[in-house]
Protein backbone atom coordinates (compact mmCIF):
# COMPACT_ATOMS: atom_id res chain seq x y z
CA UNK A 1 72.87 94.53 97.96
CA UNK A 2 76.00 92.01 97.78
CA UNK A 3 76.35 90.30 94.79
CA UNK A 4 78.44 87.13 93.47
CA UNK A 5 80.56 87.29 90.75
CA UNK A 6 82.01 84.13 89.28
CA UNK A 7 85.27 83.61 87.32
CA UNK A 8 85.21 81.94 84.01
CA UNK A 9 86.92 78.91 85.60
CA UNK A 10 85.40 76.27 87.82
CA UNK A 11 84.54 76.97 91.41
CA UNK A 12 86.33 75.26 94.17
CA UNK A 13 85.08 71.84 95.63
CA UNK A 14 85.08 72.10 99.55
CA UNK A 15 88.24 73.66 101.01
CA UNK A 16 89.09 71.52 103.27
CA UNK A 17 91.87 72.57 106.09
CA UNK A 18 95.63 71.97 105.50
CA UNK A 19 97.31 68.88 105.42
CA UNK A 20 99.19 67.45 108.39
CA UNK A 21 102.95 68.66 106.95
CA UNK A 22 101.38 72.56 106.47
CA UNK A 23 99.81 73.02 109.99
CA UNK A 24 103.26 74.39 111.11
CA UNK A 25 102.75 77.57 108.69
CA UNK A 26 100.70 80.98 108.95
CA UNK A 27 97.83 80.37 106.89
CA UNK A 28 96.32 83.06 108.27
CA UNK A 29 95.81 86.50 110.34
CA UNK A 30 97.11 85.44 113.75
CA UNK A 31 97.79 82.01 112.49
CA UNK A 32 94.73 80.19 113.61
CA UNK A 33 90.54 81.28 113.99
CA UNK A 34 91.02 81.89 117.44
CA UNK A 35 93.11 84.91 116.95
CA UNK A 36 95.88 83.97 119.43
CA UNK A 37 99.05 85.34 117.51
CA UNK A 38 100.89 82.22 118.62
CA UNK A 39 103.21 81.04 116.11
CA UNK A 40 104.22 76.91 115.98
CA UNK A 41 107.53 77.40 114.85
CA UNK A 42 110.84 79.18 116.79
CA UNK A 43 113.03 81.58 114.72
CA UNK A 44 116.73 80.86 115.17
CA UNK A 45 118.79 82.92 117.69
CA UNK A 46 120.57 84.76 115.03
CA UNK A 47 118.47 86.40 112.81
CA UNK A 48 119.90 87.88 109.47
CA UNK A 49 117.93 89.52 106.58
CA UNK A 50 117.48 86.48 104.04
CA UNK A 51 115.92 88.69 101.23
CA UNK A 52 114.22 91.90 99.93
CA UNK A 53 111.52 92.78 98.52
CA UNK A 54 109.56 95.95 96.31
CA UNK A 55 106.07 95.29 95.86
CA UNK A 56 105.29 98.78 94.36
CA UNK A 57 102.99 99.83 96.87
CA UNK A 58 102.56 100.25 100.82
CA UNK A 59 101.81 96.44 102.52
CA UNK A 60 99.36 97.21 105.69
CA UNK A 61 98.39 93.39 105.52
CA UNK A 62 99.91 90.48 106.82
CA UNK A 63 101.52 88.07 105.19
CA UNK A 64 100.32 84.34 105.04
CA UNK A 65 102.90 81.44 104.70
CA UNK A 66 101.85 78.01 103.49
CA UNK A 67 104.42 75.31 101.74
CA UNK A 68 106.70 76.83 100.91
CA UNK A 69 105.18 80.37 99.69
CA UNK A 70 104.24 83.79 101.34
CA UNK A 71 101.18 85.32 100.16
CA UNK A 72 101.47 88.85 100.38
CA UNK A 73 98.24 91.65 99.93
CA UNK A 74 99.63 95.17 98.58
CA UNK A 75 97.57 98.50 98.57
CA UNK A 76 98.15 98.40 94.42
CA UNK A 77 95.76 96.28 94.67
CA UNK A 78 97.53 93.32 93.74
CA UNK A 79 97.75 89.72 96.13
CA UNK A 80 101.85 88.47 95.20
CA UNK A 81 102.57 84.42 95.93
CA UNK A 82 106.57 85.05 96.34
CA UNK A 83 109.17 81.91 96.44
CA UNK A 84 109.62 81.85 100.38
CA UNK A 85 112.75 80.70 99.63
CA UNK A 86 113.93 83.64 97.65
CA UNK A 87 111.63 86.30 96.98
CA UNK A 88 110.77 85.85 93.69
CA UNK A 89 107.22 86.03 92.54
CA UNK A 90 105.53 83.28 91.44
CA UNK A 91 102.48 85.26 90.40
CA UNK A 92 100.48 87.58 90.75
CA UNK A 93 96.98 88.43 91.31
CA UNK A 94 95.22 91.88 90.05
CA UNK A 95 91.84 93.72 91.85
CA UNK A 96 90.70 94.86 88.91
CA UNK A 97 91.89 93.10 84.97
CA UNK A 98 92.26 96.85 83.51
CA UNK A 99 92.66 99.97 85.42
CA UNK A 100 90.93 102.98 83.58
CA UNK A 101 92.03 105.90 82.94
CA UNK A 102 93.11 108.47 85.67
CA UNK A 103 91.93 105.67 88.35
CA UNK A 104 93.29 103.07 90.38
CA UNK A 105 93.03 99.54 91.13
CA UNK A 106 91.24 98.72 94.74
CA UNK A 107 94.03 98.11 97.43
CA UNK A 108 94.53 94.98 99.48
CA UNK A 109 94.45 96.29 103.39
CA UNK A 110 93.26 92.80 104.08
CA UNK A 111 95.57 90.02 105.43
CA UNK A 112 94.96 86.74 103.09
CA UNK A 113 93.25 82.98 104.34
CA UNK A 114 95.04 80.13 102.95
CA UNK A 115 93.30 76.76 102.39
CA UNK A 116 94.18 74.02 100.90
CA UNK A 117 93.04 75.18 97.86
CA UNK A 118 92.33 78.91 97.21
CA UNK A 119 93.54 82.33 99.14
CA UNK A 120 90.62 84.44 100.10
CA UNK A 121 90.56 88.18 101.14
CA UNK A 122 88.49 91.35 100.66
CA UNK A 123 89.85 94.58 99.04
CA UNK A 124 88.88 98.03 99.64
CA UNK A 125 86.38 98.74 97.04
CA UNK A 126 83.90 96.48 99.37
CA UNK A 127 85.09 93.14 96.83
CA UNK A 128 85.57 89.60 98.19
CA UNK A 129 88.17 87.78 96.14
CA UNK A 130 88.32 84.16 96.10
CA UNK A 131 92.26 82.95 94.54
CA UNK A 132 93.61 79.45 93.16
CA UNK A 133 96.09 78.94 95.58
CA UNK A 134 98.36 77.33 93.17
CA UNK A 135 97.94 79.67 89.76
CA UNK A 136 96.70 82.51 90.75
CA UNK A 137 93.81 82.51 88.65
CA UNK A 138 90.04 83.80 90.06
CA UNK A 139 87.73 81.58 91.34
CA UNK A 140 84.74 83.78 92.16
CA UNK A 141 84.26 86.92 93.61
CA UNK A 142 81.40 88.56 95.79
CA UNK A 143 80.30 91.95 96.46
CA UNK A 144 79.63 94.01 99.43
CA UNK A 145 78.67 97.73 99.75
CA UNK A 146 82.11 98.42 102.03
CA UNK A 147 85.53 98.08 102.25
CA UNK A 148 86.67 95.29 103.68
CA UNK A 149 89.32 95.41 106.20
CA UNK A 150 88.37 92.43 108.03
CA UNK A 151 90.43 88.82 107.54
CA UNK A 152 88.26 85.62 106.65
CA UNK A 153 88.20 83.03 109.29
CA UNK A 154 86.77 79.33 107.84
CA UNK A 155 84.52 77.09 109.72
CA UNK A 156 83.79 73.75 107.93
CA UNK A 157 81.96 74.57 104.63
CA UNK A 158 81.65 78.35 105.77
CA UNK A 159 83.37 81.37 104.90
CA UNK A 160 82.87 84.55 107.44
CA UNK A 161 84.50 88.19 107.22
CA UNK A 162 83.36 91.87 107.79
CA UNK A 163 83.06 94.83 105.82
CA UNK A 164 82.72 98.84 105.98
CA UNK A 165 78.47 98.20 105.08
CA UNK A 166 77.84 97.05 108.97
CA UNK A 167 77.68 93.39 108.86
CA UNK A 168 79.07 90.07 108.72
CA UNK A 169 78.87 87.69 106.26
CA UNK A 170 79.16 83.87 105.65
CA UNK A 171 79.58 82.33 102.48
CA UNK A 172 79.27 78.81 101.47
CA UNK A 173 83.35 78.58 100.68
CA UNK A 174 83.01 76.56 97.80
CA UNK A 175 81.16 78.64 95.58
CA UNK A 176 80.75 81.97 97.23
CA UNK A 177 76.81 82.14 97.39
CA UNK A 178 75.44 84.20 100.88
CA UNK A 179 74.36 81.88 103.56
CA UNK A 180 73.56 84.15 105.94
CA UNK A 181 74.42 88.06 106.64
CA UNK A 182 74.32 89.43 110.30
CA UNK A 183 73.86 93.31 110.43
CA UNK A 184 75.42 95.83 112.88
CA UNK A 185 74.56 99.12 113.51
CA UNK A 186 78.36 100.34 112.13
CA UNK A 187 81.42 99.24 110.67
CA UNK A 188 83.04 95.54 111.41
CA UNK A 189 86.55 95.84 111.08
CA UNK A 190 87.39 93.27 112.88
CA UNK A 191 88.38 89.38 111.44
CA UNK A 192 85.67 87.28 113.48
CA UNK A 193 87.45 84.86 115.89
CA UNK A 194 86.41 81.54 115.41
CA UNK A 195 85.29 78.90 118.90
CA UNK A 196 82.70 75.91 119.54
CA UNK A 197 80.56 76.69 116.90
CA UNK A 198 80.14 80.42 117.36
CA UNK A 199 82.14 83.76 115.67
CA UNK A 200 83.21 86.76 117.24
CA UNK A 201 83.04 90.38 116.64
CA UNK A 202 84.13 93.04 117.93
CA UNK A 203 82.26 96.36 116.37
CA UNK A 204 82.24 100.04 115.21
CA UNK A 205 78.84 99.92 116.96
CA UNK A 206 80.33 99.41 120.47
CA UNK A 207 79.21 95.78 121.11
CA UNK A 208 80.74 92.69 121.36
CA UNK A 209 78.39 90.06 119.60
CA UNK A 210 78.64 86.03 119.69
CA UNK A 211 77.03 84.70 116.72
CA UNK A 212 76.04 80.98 116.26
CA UNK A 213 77.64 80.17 112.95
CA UNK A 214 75.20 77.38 111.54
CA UNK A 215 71.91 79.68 111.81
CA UNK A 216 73.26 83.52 111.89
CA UNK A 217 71.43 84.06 114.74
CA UNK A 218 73.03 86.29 117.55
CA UNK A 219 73.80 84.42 121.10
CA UNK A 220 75.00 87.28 122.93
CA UNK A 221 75.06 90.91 122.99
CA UNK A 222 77.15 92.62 124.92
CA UNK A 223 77.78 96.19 125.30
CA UNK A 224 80.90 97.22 125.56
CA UNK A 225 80.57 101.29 125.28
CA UNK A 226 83.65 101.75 123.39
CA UNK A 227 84.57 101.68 119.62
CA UNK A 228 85.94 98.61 118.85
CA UNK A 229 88.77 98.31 116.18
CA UNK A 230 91.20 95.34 117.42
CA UNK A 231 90.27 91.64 117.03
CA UNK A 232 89.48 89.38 119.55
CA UNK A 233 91.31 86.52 120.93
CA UNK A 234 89.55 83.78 122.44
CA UNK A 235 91.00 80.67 124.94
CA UNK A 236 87.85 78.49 125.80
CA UNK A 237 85.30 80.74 127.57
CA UNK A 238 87.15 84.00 127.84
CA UNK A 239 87.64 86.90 125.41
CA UNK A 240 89.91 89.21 125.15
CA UNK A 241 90.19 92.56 123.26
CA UNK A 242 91.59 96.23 123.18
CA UNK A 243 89.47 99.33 122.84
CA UNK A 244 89.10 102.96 121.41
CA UNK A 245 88.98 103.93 125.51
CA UNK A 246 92.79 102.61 126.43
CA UNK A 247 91.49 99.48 127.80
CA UNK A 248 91.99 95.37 127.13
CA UNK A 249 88.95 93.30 128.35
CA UNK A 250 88.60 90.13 129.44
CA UNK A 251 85.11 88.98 129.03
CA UNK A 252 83.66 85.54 129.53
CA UNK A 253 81.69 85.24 126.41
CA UNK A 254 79.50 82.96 127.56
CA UNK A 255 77.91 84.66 130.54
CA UNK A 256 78.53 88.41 129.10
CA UNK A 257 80.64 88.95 132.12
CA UNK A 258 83.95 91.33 132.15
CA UNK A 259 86.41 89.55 134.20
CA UNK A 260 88.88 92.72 134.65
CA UNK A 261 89.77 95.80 132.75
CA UNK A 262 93.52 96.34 132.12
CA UNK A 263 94.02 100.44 131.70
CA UNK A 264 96.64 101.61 129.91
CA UNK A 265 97.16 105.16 130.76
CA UNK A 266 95.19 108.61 131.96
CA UNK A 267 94.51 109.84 128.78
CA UNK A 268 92.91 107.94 125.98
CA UNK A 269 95.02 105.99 123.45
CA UNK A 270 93.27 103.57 121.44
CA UNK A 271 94.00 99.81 120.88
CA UNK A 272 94.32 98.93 117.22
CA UNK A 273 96.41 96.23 117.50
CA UNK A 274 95.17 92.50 118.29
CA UNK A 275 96.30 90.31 121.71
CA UNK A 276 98.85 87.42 121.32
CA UNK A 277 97.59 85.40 123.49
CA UNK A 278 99.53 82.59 126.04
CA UNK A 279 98.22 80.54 129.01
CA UNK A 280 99.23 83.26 131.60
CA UNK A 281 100.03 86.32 129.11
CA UNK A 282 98.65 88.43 126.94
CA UNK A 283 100.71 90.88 124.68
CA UNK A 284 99.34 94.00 122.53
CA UNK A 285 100.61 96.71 121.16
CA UNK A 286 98.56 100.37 121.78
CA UNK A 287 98.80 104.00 120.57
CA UNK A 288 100.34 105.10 123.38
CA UNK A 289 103.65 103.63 121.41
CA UNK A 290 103.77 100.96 124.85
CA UNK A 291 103.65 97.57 123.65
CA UNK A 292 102.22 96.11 126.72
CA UNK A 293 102.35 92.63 128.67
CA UNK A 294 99.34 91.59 130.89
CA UNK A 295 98.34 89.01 133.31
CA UNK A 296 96.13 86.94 131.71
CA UNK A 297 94.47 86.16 135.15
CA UNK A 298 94.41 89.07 136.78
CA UNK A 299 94.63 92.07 134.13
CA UNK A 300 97.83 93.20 135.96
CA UNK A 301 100.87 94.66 134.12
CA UNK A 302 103.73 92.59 133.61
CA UNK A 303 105.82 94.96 131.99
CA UNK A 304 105.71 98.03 129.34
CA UNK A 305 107.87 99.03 126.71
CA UNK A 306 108.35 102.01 125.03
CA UNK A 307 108.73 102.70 121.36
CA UNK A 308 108.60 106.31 119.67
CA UNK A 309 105.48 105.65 117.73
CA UNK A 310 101.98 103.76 118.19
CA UNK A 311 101.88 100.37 117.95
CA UNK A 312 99.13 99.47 115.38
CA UNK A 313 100.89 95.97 114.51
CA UNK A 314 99.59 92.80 116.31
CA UNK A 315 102.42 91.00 118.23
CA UNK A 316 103.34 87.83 117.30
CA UNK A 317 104.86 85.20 120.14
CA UNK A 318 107.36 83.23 118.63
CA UNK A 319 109.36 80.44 121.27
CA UNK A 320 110.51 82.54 124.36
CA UNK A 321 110.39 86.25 121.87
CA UNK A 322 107.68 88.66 120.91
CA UNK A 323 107.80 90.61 117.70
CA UNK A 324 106.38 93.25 116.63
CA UNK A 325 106.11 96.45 114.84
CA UNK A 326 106.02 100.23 115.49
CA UNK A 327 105.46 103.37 113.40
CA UNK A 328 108.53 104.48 114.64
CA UNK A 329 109.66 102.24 111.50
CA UNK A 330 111.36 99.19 113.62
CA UNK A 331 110.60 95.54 113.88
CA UNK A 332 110.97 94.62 117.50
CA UNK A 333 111.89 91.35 118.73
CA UNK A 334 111.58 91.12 123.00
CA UNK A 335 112.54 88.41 125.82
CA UNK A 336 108.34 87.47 126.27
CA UNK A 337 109.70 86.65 130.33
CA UNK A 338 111.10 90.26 130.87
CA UNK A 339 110.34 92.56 127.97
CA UNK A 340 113.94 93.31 127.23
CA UNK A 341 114.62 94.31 123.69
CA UNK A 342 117.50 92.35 122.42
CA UNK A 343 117.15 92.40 118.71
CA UNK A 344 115.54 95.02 115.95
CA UNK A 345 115.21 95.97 112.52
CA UNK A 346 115.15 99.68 111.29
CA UNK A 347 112.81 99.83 108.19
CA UNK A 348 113.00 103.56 107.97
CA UNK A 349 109.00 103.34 107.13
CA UNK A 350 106.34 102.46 109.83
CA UNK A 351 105.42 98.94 110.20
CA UNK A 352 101.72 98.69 110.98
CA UNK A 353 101.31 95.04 109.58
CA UNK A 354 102.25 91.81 111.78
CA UNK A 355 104.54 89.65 111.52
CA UNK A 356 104.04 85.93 109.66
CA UNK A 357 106.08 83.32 111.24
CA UNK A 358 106.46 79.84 110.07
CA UNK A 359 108.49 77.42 108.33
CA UNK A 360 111.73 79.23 110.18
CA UNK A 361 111.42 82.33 108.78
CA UNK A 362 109.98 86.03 109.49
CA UNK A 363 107.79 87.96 106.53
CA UNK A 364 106.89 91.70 107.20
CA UNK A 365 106.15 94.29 104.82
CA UNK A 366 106.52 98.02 105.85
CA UNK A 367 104.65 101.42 104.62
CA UNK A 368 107.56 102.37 102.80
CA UNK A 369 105.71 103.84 99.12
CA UNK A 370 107.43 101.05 97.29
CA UNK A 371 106.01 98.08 99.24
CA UNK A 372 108.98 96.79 100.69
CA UNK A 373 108.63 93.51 102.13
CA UNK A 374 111.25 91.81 103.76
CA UNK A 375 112.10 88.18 105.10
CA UNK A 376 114.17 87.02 108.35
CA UNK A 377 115.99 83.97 109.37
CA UNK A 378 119.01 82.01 109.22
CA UNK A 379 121.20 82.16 106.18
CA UNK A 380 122.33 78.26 104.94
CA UNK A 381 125.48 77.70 105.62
């Protein structure tokens, strides 16, 4: 049974979205609820490594930028709020307060939710951690019987996010108490897209379920017979997601309806990484090491390129550039029009987490063992 666990401090009032001068951030996995990857900023032209980072531990997670700060999840099982500026740590934020003896501290595979207030994200011992935003100090916690993987979305006064026990919760945000839990028949992975009213998942189980998120009642079933591991991004009535059978759907979510099937190659090679998603274009990464570029209407290929190892990171559209990571240890950037690779990074380690972009910057960690994270844009002048 989940449980709630609160802090010896006092509990949040509402979180209420961000204010009008920290919409142009990442507060989140994909940047908004919908999932799109779409970032409201442009990186300059030039890009040059602004600073470094060791963590102490691999970063899977993405990184979430708000005012001036990048909130960082690490698998030692500690959340960092780094100077965006510089690098420097402002604090830090521990799993567990004492690590016994011949153990270790749950890891972070989670990407963080920013509000206005707190940072919220799930760690892999099945716990649901709720942050001050501005101290670093808990705020509650809340238990499931799984790890969590999935990314929180918010919706008014609710709090929704997956984990490895088969269902889908929603918290009241404020104080962490269980409004409603949705069970699947196996693991939700996913971070639940967010549009009129409902939530999204993609599952374990094979199905793609709409769920109304006032009642926790299911709209829609629909079976998908494929194991489900990306996100999915939604634009108004359509859906769109990878699977475990080398496919991206497009499914209106509202009739149940598949619109077309994009196929990536003979054999099977899974989609793990999430769709960015633009009025005609769609861009995701797959194991095939192809980061791929579709036709939003028509499920056609634009183009293909090739790395020399799967694509697990999400793309992220920034301007007139995608970028993107491989395990082939390189961040990516590519002309979105063409495909044409005319910039990348060599990490050395693979780079399975996607990119944050806001504020004019770039923040990526790597799976290097010593958590290195690093930050792109334009040195001052």
């Amino acid at each position: 049974m989940a449980t709630l666990v609160l802090a010896a401090v006092s509990v949040l009032t509402i979180a209420k979205p961000l204010a009008a001068d920290e919409i142009a951030t990442w507060p989140s996995f994909r940047q908004n609820f919908q999932l799109t990857g779409v970032a409201t900023c442009e990186l300059p032209e030039k890009l040059e490594l602004l600073w470094e980072q060791t963590l102490g531990d691999q970063v899977l997670g993405s990184a979430a930028i708000v005012a001036g700060r990048a909130y960082v999840p690490c698998l030692s099982g500690e959340l960092f709020c780094l100077d965006l500026q510089t690098g420097n740590t402002i604090w830090t934020y521990k799993t567990v307060d004492k690590v016994e003896e011949n153990s270790f501290a749950p890891g972070f595979k989670s990407s963080p939710t920013v509000s206005d207030s707190a940072v919220y994200l799930g760690d892999e011992d099945g716990m649901f951690h709720a942050i001050d935003r501005r101290t670093g100090a808990r705020l509650w916690q809340f238990k499931t019987n799984g790890e969590i993987y999935s990314s929180a979305a918010i919706s008014g006064s609710r709090l929704l996010f997956g984990s490895y026990d088969n269902s889908l919760y929603c918290l009241n945000v404020s104080d962490g108490q269980q409004v409603w839990k949705f069970e699947t028949q196996g693991y939700v992975h996913c971070a639940p897209a967010i549009s009129e009213g409902h939530t999204f998942i993609a599952g374990c189980d094979e199905h793609l379920r709409v769920i109304n998120i006032e009642t926790g009642e299911q709209l829609r079933d629909i079976p998908l017979s494929s194991y489900l591991i990306a996100s999915p991004a939604v634009d108004g009535e359509l859906l769109y997601v990878g699977t475990y059978s080398s496919e991206v759907l497009a499914i209106n979510w509202k009739t149940g309806e598949t619109i077309w099937r994009y196929k990536s190659a003979d054999r099977e090679f899974p989609f793990h990484s999430s769709a960015a998603l633009l009025p005609d274009t769609l861009v995701v990464g797959g194991r095939d090491k192809v980061i791929h570029a579709i036709n939003r209407k028509t499920g056609e290929k634009r183009w293909a390129v090739t790395t020399r190892g799967r694509v697990d990171s999400s793309p992220v559209v920034s301007g007139s550039h995608v970028f993107v990571g491989s395990n082939d240890g390189n961040l990516y950037r590519l002309v979105l029009a063409s495909g044409e690779v005319n910039w990348k990074f060599s990490a050395g380690k693979a780079i399975t987490a996607s990119p944050a972009i806001a504020e004019g910057v770039l923040v990526i960690g790597s799976e290097a063992r010593d958590g290195r994270l690093y930050c792109f844009g334009q040195k001052s002048k």
